[in-house]
Protein backbone atom coordinates (compact mmCIF):
# COMPACT_ATOMS: atom_id res chain seq x y z
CA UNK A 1 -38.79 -43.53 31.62
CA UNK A 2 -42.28 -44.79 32.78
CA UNK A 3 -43.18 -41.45 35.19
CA UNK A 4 -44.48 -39.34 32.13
CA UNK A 5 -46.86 -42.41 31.60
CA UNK A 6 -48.19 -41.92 35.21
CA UNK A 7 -48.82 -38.69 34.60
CA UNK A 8 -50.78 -39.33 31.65
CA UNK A 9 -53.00 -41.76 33.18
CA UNK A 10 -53.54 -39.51 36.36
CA UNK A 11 -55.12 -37.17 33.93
CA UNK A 12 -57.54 -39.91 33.05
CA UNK A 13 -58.68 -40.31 36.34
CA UNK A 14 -56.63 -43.44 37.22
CA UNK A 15 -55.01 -43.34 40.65
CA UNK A 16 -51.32 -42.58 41.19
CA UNK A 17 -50.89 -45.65 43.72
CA UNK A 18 -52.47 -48.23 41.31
CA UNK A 19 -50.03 -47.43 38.46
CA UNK A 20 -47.21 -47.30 40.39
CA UNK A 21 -47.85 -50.72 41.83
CA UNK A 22 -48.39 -52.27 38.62
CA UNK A 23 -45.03 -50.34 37.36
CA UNK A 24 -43.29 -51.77 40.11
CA UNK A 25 -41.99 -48.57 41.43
CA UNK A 26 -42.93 -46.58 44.49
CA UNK A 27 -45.23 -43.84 44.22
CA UNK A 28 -42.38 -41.93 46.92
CA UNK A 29 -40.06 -41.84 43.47
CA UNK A 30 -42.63 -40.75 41.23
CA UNK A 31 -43.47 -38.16 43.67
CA UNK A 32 -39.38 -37.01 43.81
CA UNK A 33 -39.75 -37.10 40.17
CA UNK A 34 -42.46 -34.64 39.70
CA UNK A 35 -40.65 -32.49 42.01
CA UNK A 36 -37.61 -32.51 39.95
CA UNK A 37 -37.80 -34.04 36.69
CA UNK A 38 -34.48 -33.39 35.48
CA UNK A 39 -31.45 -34.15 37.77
CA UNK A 40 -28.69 -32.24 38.28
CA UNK A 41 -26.33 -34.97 36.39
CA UNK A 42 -28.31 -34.63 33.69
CA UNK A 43 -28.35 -30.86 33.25
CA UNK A 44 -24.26 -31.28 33.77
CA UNK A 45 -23.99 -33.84 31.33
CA UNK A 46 -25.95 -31.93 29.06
CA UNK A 47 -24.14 -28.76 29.45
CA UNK A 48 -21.16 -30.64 29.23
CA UNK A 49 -22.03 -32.54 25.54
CA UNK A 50 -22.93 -28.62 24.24
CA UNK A 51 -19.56 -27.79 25.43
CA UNK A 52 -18.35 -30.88 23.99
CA UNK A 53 -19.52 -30.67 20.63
CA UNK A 54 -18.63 -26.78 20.24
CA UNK A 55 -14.98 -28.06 21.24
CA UNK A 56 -15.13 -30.67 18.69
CA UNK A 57 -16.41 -28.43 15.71
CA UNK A 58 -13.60 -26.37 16.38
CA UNK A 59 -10.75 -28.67 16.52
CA UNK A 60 -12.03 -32.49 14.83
CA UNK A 61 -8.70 -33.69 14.78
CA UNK A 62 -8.58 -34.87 19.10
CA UNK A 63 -10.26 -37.07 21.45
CA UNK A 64 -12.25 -36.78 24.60
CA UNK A 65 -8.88 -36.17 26.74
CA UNK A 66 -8.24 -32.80 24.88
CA UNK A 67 -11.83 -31.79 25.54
CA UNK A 68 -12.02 -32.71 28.70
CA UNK A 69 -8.96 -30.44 29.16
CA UNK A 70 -10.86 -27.65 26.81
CA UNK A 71 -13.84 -28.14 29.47
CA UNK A 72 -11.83 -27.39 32.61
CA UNK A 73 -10.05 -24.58 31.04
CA UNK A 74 -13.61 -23.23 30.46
CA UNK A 75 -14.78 -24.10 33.47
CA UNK A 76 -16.86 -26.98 33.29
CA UNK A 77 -15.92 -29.30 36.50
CA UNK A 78 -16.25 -32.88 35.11
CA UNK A 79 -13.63 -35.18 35.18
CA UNK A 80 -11.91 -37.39 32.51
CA UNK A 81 -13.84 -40.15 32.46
CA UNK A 82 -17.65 -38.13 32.48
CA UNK A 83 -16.17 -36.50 29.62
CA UNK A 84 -15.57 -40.20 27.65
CA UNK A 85 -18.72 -41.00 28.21
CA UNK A 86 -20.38 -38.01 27.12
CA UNK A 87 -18.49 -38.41 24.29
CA UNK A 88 -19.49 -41.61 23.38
CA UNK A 89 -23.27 -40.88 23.76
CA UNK A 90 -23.65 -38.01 21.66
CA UNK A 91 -21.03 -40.23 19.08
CA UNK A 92 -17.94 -37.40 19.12
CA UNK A 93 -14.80 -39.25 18.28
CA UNK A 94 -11.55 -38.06 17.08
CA UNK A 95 -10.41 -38.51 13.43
CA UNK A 96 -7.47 -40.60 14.54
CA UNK A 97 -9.48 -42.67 16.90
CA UNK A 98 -10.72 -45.57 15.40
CA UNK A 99 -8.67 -48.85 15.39
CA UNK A 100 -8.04 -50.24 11.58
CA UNK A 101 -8.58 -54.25 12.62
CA UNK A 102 -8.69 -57.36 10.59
CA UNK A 103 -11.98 -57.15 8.29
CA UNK A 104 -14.25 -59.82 9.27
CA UNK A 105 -15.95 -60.62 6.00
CA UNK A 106 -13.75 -63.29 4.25
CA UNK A 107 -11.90 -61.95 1.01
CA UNK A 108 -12.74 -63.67 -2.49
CA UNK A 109 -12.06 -66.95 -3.35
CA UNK A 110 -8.40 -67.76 -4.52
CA UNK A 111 -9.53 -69.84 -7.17
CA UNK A 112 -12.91 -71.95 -8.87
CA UNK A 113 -15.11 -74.09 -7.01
CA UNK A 114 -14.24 -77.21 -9.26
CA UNK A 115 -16.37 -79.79 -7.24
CA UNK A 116 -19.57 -76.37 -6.76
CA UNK A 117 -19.66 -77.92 -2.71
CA UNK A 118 -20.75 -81.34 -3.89
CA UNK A 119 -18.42 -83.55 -1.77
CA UNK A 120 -19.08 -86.58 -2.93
CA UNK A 121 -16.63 -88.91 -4.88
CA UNK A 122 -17.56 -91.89 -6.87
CA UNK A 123 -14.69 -93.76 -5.39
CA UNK A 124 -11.17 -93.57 -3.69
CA UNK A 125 -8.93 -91.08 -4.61
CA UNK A 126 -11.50 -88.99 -7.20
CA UNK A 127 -11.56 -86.19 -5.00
CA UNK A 128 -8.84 -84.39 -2.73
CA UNK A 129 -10.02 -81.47 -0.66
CA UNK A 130 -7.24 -79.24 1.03
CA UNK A 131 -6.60 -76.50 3.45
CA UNK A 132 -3.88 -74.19 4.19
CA UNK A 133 -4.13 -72.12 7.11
CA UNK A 134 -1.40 -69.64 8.51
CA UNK A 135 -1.44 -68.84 12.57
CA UNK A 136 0.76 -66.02 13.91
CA UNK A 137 3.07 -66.99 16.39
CA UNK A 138 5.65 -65.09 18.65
CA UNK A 139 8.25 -66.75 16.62
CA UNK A 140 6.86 -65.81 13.06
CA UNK A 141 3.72 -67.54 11.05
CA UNK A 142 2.78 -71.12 11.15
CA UNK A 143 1.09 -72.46 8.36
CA UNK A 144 -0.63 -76.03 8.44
CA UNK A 145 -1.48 -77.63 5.20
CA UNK A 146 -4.62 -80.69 5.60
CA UNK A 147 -5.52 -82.94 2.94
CA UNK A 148 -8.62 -85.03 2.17
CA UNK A 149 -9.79 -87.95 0.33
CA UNK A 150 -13.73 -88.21 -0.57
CA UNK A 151 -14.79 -91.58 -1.21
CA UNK A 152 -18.24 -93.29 -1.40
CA UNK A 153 -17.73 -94.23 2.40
CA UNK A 154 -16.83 -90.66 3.36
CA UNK A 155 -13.63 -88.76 3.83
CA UNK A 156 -10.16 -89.64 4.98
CA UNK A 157 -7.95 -87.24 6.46
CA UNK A 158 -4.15 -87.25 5.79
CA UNK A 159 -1.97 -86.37 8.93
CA UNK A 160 -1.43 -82.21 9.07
CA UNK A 161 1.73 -81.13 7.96
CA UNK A 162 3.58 -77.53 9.31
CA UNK A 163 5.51 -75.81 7.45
C-alpha cells in the first residue's frame, strides 16, 4: 500500500497533491485513508483468522467448512466462502486435504544410456531408438510402441504399433 509512503514524504515537506498525482491515485482516497486506515473487512478478516487458527490448534484433523461452522457457533458472522479464503491466506489446511497427484519429476531411468545421447549412426541399421508410451483410456490403457533407425542421413521412423 503506497498511502504510508505519502505520509512519509508529507513529513518532508513535499505536498500531498503532488504525490498523489504521480501515484496515480486521488488525494480524496488518501484522505479516506488517513481517516480510517484499517477497514472494517480487514479487522473481520483478522478476527476471523485468530478465530481460525485457535479452531485449528484445537482440532488439526478438518478443513475450513468445520471452522467456518466452529465460527458461527461462536459467533463470528462470516460465511463459507470468507472463511476459505482466510484459510488459505494465513496457510490453515486440514491434514486430509491435500490431493496425492502424479509426481511431476520423471522416475529413474529403466535401463543404461548405451548410445550417452549421441544419435548418430555410422550407417543404416547401427542404431534403433524406441519408445513405449502407455495412455489411459475409458476402456483400459493404451500403450504405443515407436521405433527408429539412425543413419548418416538422419532417422527413419517405423509406423506406431498399439498394443
Amino acid at each position: 500500500m503506497t498511502f504510508p509512503l505519502v505520509l512519509d514524504l508529507a513529513a518532508d515537506g513535499i505536498p500531498v497533491a503532488v504525490t498523489c498525482g504521480l501515484l496515480g491515485f486521488s488525494r480524496q482516497a488518501f484522505y479516506s485513508w488517513k481517516a480510517n486506515p484499517v477497514c472494517e473487512r480487514d479487522l473481520v478478516d483478522a478476527y476471523a483468522t485468530n478465530a481460525a487458527l485457535e479452531v485449528h490448534r484445537d482440532d488439526p484433523g478438518f478443513g475450513y467448512r468445520f471452522i467456518a461452522d466452529e465460527l458461527a457457533d461462536a459467533g463470528h458472522e462470516v460465511s463459507e466462502r470468507r472463511v476459505w479464503k482466510v484459510c488459505s491466506q494465513a496457510g490453515i489446511v486440514s491434514v486430509h486435504s491435500r490431493k496425492r497427484g502424479r509426481s511431476t519429476k520423471p522416475g529413474p531411468p529403466v535401463h543404461d544410456d548405451l548410445v550417452e545421447r549421441d544419435f548418430t549412426a555410422t550407417g543404416p541399421n547401427r542404431l534403433w531408438l524406441t519408445d513405449i508410451t502407455e495412455h489411459p483410456t475409458a476402456e483400459g490403457s493404451c500403450t504405443c510402441a515407436r521405433s527408429r533407425t539412425c543413419g548418416p542421413a538422419g532417422s527413419l521412423a517405423t509406423p506406431s504399433t498399439r498394443g
